[in-house]
Protein backbone atom coordinates (compact mmCIF):
# COMPACT_ATOMS: atom_id res chain seq x y z
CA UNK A 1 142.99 -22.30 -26.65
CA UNK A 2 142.14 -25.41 -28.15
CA UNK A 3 144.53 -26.77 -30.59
CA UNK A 4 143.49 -29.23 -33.17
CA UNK A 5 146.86 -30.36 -35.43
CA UNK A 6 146.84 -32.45 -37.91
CA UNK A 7 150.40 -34.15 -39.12
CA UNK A 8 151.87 -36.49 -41.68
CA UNK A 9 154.67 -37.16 -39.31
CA UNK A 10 154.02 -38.24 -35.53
CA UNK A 11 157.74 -36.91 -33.89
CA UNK A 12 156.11 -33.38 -35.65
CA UNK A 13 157.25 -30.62 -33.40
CA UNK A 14 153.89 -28.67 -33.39
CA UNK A 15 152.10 -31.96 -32.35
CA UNK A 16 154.00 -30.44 -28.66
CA UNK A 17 151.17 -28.09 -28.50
CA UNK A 18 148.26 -29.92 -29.73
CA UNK A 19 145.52 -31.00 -28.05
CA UNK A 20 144.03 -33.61 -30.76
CA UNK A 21 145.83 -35.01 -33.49
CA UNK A 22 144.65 -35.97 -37.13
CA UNK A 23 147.04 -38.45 -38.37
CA UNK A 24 146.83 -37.45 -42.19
CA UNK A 25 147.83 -39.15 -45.30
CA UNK A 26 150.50 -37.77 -47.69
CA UNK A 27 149.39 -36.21 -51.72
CA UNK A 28 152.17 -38.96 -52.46
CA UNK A 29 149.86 -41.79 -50.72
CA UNK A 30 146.83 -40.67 -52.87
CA UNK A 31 145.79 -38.66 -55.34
CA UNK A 32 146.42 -35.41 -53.33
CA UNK A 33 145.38 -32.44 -55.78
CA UNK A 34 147.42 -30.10 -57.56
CA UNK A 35 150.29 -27.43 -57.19
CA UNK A 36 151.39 -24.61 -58.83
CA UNK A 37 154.81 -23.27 -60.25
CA UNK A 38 156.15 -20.38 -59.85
CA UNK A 39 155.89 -19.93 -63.48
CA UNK A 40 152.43 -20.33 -63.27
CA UNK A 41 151.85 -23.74 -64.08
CA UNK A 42 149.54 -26.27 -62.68
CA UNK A 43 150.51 -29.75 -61.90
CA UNK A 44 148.56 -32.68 -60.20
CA UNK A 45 149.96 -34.49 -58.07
CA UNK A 46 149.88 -38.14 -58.61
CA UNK A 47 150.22 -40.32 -55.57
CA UNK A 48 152.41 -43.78 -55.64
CA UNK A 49 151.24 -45.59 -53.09
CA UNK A 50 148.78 -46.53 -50.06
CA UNK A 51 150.31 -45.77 -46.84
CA UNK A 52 151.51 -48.59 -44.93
CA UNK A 53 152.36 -49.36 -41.25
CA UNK A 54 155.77 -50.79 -39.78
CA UNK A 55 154.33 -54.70 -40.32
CA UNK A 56 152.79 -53.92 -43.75
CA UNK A 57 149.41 -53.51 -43.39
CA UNK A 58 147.28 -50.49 -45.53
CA UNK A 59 146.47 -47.64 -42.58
CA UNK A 60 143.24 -47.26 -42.06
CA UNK A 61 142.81 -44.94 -39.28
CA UNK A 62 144.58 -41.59 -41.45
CA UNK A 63 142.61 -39.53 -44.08
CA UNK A 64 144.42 -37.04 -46.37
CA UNK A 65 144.35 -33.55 -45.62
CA UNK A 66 141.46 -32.52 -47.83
CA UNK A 67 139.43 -35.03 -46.41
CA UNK A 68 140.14 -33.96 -42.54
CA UNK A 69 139.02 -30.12 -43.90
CA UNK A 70 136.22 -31.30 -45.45
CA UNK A 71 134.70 -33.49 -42.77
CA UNK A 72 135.19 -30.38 -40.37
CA UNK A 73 133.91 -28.05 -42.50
CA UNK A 74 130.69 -29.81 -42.77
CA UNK A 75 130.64 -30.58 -38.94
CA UNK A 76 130.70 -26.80 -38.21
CA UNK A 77 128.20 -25.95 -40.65
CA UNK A 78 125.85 -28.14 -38.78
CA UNK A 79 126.16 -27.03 -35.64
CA UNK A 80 125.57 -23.21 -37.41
CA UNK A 81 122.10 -24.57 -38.63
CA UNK A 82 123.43 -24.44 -42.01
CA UNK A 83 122.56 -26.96 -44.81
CA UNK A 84 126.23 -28.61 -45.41
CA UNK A 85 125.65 -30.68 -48.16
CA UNK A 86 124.40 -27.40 -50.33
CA UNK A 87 127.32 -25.52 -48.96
CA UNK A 88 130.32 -28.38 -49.06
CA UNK A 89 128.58 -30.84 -51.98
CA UNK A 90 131.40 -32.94 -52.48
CA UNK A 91 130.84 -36.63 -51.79
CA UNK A 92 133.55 -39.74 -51.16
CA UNK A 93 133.72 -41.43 -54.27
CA UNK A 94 137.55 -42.32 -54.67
CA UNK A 95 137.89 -45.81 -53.52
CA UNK A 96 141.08 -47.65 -53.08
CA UNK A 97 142.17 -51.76 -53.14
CA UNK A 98 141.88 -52.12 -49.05
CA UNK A 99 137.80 -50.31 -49.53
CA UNK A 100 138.49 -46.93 -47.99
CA UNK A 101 136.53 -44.27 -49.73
CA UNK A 102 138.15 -40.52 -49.79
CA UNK A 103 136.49 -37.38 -51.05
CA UNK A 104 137.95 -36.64 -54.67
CA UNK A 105 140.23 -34.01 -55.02
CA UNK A 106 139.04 -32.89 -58.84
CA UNK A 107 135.97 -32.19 -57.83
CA UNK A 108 137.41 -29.21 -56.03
CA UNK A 109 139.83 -28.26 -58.42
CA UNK A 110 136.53 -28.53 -61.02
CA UNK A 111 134.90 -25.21 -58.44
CA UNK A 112 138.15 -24.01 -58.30
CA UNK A 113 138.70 -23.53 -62.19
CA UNK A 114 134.76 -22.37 -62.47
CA UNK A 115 135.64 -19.55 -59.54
CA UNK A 116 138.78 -18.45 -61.68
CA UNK A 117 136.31 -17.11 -64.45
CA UNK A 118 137.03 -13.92 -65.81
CA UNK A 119 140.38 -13.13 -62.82
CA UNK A 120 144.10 -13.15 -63.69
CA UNK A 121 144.45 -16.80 -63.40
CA UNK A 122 141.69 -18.00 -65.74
CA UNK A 123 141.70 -21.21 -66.46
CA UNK A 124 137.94 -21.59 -67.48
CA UNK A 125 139.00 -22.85 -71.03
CA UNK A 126 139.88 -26.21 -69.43
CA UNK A 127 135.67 -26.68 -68.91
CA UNK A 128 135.50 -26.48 -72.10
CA UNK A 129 137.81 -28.81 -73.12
CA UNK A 130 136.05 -31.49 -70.84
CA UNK A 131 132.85 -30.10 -72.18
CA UNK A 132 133.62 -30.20 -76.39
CA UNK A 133 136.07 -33.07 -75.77
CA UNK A 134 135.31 -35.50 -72.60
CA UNK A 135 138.80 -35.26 -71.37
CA UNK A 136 138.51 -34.25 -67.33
CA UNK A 137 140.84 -31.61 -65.78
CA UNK A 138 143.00 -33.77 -63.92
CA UNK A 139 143.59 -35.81 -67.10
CA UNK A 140 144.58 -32.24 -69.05
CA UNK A 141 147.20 -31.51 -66.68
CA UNK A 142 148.71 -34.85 -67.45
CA UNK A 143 148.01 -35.03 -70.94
CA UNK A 144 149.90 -31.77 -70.89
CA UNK A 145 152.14 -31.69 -68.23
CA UNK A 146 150.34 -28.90 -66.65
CA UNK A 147 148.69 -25.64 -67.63
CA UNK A 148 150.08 -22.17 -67.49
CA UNK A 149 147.34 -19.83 -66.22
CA UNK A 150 145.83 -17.87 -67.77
CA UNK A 151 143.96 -20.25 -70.12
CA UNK A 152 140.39 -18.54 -70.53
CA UNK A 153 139.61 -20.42 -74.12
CA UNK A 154 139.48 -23.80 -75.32
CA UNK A 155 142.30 -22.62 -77.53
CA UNK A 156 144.70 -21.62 -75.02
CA UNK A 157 143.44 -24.82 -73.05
CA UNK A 158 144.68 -27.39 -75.05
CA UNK A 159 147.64 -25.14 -75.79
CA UNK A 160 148.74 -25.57 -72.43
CA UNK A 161 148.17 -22.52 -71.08
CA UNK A 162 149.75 -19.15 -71.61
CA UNK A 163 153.55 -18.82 -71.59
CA UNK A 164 153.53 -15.12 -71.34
CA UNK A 165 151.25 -12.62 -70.21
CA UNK A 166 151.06 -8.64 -70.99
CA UNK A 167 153.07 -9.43 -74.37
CA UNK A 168 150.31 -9.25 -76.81
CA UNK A 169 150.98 -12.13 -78.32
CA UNK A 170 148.68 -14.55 -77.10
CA UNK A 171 145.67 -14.22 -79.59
CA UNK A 172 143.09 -13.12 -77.25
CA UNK A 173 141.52 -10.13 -77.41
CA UNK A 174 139.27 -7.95 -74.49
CA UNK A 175 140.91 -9.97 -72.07
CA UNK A 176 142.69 -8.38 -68.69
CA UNK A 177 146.12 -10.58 -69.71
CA UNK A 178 146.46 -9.31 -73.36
CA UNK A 179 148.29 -5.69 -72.31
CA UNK A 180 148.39 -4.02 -69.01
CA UNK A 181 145.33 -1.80 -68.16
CA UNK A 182 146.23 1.47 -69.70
CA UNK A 183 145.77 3.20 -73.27
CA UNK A 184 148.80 2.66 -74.77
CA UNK A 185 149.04 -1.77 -73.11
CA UNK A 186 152.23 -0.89 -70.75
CA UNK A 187 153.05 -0.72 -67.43
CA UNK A 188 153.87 2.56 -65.82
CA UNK A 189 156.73 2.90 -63.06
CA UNK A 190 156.98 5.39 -60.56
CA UNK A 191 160.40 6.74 -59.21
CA UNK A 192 160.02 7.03 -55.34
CA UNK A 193 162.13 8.67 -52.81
CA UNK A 194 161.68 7.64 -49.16
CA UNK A 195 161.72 10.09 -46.88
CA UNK A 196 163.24 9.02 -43.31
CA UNK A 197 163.52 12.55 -42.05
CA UNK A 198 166.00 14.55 -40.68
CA UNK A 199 169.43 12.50 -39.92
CA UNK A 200 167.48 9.09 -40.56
CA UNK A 201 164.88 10.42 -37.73
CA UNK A 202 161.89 7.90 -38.51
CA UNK A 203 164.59 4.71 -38.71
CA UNK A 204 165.38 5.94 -35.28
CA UNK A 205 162.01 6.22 -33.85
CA UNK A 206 160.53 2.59 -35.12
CA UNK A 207 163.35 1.18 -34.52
CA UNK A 208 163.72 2.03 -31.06
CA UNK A 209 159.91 1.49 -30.76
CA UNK A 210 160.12 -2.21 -31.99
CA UNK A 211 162.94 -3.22 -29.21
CA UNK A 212 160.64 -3.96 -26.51
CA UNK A 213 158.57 -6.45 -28.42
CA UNK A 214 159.76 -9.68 -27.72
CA UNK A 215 162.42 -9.55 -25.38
CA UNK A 216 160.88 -11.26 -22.41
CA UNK A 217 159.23 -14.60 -23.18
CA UNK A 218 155.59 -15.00 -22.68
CA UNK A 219 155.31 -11.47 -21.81
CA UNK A 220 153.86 -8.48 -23.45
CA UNK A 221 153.81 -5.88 -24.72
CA UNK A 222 152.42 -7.67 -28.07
CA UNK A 223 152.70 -6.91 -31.04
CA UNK A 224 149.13 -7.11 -32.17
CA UNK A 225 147.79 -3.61 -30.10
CA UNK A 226 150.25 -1.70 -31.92
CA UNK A 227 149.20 -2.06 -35.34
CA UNK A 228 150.05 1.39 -35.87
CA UNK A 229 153.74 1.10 -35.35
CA UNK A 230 153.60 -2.17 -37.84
CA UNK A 231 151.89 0.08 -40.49
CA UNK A 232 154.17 3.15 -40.15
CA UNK A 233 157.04 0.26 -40.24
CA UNK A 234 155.32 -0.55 -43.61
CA UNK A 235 155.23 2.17 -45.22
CA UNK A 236 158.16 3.66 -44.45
CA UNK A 237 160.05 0.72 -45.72
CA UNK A 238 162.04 -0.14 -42.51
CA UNK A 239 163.40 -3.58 -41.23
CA UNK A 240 162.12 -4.11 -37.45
CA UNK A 241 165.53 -3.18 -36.01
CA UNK A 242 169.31 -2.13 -37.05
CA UNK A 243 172.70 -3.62 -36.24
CA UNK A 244 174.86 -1.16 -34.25
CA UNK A 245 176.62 -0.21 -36.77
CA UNK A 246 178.53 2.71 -34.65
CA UNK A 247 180.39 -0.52 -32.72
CA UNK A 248 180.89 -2.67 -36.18
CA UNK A 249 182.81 0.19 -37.47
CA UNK A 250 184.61 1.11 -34.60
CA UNK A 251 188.21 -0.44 -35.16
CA UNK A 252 189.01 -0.73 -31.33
CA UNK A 253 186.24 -2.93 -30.50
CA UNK A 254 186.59 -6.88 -29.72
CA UNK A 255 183.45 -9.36 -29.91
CA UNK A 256 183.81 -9.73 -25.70
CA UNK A 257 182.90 -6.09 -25.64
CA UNK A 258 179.38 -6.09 -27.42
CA UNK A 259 178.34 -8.69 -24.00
CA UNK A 260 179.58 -5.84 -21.60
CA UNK A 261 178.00 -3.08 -23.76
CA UNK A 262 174.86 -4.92 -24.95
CA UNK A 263 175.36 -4.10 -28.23
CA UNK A 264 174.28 -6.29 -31.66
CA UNK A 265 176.94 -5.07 -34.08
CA UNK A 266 175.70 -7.97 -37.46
CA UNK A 267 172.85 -8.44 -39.67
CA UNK A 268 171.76 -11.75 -39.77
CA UNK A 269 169.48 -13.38 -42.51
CA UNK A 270 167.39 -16.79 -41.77
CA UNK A 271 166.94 -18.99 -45.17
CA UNK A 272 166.88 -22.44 -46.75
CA UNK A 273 169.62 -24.51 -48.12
CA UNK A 274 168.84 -26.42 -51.29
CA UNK A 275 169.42 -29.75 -49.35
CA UNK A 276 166.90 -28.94 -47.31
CA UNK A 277 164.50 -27.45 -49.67
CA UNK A 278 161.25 -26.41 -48.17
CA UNK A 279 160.95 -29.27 -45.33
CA UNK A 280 162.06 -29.54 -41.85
CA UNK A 281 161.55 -33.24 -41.83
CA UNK A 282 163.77 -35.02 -44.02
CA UNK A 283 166.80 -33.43 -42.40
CA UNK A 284 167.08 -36.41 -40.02
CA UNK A 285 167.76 -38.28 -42.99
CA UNK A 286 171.18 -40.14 -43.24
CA UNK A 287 172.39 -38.75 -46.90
CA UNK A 288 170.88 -35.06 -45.72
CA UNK A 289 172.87 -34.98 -42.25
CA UNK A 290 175.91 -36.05 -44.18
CA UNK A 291 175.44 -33.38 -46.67
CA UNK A 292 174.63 -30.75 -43.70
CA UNK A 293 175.53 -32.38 -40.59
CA UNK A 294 174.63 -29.54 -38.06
CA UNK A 295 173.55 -26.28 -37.12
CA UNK A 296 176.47 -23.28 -39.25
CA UNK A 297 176.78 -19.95 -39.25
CA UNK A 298 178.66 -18.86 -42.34
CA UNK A 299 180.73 -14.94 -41.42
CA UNK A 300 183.23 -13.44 -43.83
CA UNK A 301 186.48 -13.82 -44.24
CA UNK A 302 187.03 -9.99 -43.54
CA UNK A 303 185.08 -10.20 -40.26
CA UNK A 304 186.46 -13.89 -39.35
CA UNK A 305 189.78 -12.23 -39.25
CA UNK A 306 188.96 -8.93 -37.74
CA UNK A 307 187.13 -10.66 -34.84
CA UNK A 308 189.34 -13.55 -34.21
CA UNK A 309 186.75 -16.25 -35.29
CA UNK A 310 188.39 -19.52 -35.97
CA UNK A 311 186.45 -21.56 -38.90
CA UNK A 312 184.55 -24.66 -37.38
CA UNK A 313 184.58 -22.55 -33.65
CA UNK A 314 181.47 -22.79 -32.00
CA UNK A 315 179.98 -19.62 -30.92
CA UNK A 316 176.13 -18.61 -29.64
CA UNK A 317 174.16 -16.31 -32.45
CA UNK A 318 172.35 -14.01 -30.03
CA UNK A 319 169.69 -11.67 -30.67
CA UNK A 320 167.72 -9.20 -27.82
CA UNK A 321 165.35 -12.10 -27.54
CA UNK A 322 167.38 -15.43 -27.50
CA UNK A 323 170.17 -17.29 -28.79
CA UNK A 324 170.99 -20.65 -31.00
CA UNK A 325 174.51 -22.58 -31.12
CA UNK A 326 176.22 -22.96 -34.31
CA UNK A 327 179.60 -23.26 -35.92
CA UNK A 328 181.68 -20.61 -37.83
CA UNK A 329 181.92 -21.41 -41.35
CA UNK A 330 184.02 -19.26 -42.90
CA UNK A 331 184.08 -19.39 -47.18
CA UNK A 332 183.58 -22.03 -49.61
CA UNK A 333 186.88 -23.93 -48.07
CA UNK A 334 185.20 -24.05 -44.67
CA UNK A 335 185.73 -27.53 -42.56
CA UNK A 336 181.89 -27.04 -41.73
CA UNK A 337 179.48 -28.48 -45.00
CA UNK A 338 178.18 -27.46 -47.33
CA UNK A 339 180.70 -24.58 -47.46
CA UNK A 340 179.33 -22.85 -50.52
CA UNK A 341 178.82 -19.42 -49.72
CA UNK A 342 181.05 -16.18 -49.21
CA UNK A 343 178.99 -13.53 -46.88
CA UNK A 344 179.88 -9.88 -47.13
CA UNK A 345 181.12 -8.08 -44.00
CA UNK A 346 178.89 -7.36 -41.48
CA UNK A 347 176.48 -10.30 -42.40
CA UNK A 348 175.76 -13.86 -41.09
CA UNK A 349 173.96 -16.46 -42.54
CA UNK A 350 171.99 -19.51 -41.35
CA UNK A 351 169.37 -22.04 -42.62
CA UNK A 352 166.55 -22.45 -40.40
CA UNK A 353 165.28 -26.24 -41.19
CA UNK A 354 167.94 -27.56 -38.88
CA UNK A 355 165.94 -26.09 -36.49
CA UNK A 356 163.95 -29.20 -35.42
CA UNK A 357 167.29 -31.56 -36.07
CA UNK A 358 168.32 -31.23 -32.84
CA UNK A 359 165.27 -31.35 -30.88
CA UNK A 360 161.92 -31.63 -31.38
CA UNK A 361 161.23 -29.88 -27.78
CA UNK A 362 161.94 -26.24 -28.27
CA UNK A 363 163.38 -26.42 -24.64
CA UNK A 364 166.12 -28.55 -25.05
CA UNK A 365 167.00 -27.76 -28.72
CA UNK A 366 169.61 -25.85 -29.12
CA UNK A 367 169.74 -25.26 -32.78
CA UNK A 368 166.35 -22.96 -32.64
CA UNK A 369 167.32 -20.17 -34.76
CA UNK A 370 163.35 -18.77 -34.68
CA UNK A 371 164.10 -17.82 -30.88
CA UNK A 372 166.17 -14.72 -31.80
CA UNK A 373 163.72 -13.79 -35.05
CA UNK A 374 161.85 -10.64 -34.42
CA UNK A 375 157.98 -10.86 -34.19
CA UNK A 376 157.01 -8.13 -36.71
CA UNK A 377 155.05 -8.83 -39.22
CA UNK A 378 153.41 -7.52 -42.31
CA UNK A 379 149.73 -6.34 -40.95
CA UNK A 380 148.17 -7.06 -44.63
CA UNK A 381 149.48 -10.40 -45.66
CA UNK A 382 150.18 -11.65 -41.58
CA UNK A 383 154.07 -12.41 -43.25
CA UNK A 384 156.60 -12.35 -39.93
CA UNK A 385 159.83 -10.63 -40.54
CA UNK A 386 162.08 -13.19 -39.61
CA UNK A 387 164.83 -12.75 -42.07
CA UNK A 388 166.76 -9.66 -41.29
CA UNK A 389 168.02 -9.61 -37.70
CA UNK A 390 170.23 -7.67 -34.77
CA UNK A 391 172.98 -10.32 -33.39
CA UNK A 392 176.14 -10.63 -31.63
CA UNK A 393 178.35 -13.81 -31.51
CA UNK A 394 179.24 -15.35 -28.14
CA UNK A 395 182.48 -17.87 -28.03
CA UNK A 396 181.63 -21.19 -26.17
């Protein structure tokens, strides 16, 4: 394979594996688009400044991300035979103080808001407003402070957007948004009962199918020629694999004897912290390592007690395909920050952006918590199941 990564930040751990690297300039160094809420509003994203180099000077040599996908777009096209200018017509006519020209990002949005026509998330009433009124889109979703899709009318346009949907209440009529698609405008629920056969038979069978994917490194067998198993997985509604839950319960059992009987008695769920938020790279940052200084594992105070786990001890979370260091933090008056959560027995807890903190070479970090994550996934949206997990706790 041939690995093309392109990266805001040069100490990126992904850049590891690339074979060509597109340094690429932040939305917050230019005008870099728009976003959307989960509420269903759209923002744009106003950048502050030109990126700069350590003595000052404007850099030259990045292009923002749009830009890079753009200019390969149209590269591939050509050497298709295809006319790229009729299929990618956008043009560089941004230009900043230091004479760089960049491809503007509201002409896309503007195709973007014309392909949203008559969907869901119509927001075709904003052409209109440029149209009737000569105010672009860009300067909408400031004048506004964004628009909640759907907004298929000039009306509901310069309204901002809908702040319901399926209410009717909104004041449009024939639309998909006013009701839901039946007779009578509601939504219709369906009780379900899942069957997992005899004595939990099926839980048994996938699970048991799903162990030997993954446990040797860089061997198979692979996930992706058993899409069957991933489907049944699916649609029987089961998690990847189970905690032994026979050991867990059993009262005469110590945490040295799940490493003589191979045995994974915990659940353990990957997530974010709020000091982290949705980035791996500001956690090298001074006010974010005070605030979470290192790689935690947060256990209850039931099981803390049960399994002799000292708060602040440093133990090894280990799954049947690898292991990460942390230390036991044990309620919300835990010597290990932020100490804010209580777990229920039988569950662990850790975030997974400290994952690069320690290392940026997966070999020598030892904070990796992806390295004991299963490698299901979903086989419709591609989403990996990394969140609910088999482990054991080693003492160091």
């Amino acid at each position: 394979m041939f690995c093309v990564v392109q990266d805001i930040y040069r100490h990126a751990p992904n850049l590891l594996y690339a074979d060509v690297v597109f340094p690429a300039i932040t939305w917050g160094e230019w005008t870099g688009g728009t976003y959307i809420q989960s509420e269903r509003r759209v923002y744009v994203c106003d950048g502050v400044s030109v990126g700069r180099d350590d003595k000052g000077k404007p850099i030259t040599e990045a292009l923002p991300d749009m830009d890079l996908a753009i200019d390969k777009c149209k590269s591939i096209a050509k050497k298709l035979g295809l006319d790229a200018d009729k299929i990618i017509p956008y043009k560089k006519t941004l230009k900043n103080a230091y004479g760089q020209t960049f491809y503007d990002p509201e002409d896309v949005f503007e195709d973007i808001v014309k392909a949203s026509k008559g969907s869901d998330a119509d927001l075709s009433g904003m052409l209109e407003v440029k149209k009737r009124d000569g105010i672009g889109l860009y300067d909408q979703l400031r004048q506004q402070r964004g628009i909640q899709w759907p907004a298929p009318t000039y009306e509901m346009a310069k309204a901002g957007g809908a702040p319901r949907r399926y209410m009717g209440q909104e004041g449009w009529k024939n639309m998909p948004y006013e009701n839901f698609r039946h007779a009578n405008g509601k939504a219709r629920f369906k009780l379900c009962e899942q069957d997992y056969g005899p004595d939990g038979k099926y839980i048994k069978e996938v699970t048991e199918a799903f162990k030997k994917y993954g446990a040797k490194k860089g061997e198979g067998p692979y996930l992706y020629h058993n899409q069957k198993l991933l489907k049944r997985a699916r649609d029987l509604a089961l998690v990847p694999e189970l905690p032994d839950l026979d050991f867990y319960n059993s009262k005469t059992k110590a945490l040295e004897d799940a490493i003589k009987e191979d045995k994974y008695p915990f659940w353990l769920g990957l997530g974010i912290v709020y000091e982290h938020f949705h980035t791996a790279k500001t956690i090298r940052g001074a006010t974010t390592m005070k605030l979470v200084p290192e790689q935690y594992v947060e256990v209850s105070e039931e099981d803390a007690k049960r399994w002799k786990l000292e708060d602040g001890e440093k133990v090894r979370v280990k799954s049947r395909r690898g292991s990460y260091e942390a230390r036991v933090s044990v309620g919300t008056t835990s010597i290990v920050r932020p100490a804010r959560n209580e777990c229920p027995p039988g569950y662990l807890f850790s975030p997974w952006n400290l994952s690069v903190a320690d290392s940026a070479d997966p070999k020598k970090n030892k904070w990796l918590v992806n390295a004991v994550s299963h490698r299901a996934w979903d086989p419709v949206s591609g989403q990996c199941d990394y969140k609910k997990l088999a482990v054991r706790l080693e003492r160091i």
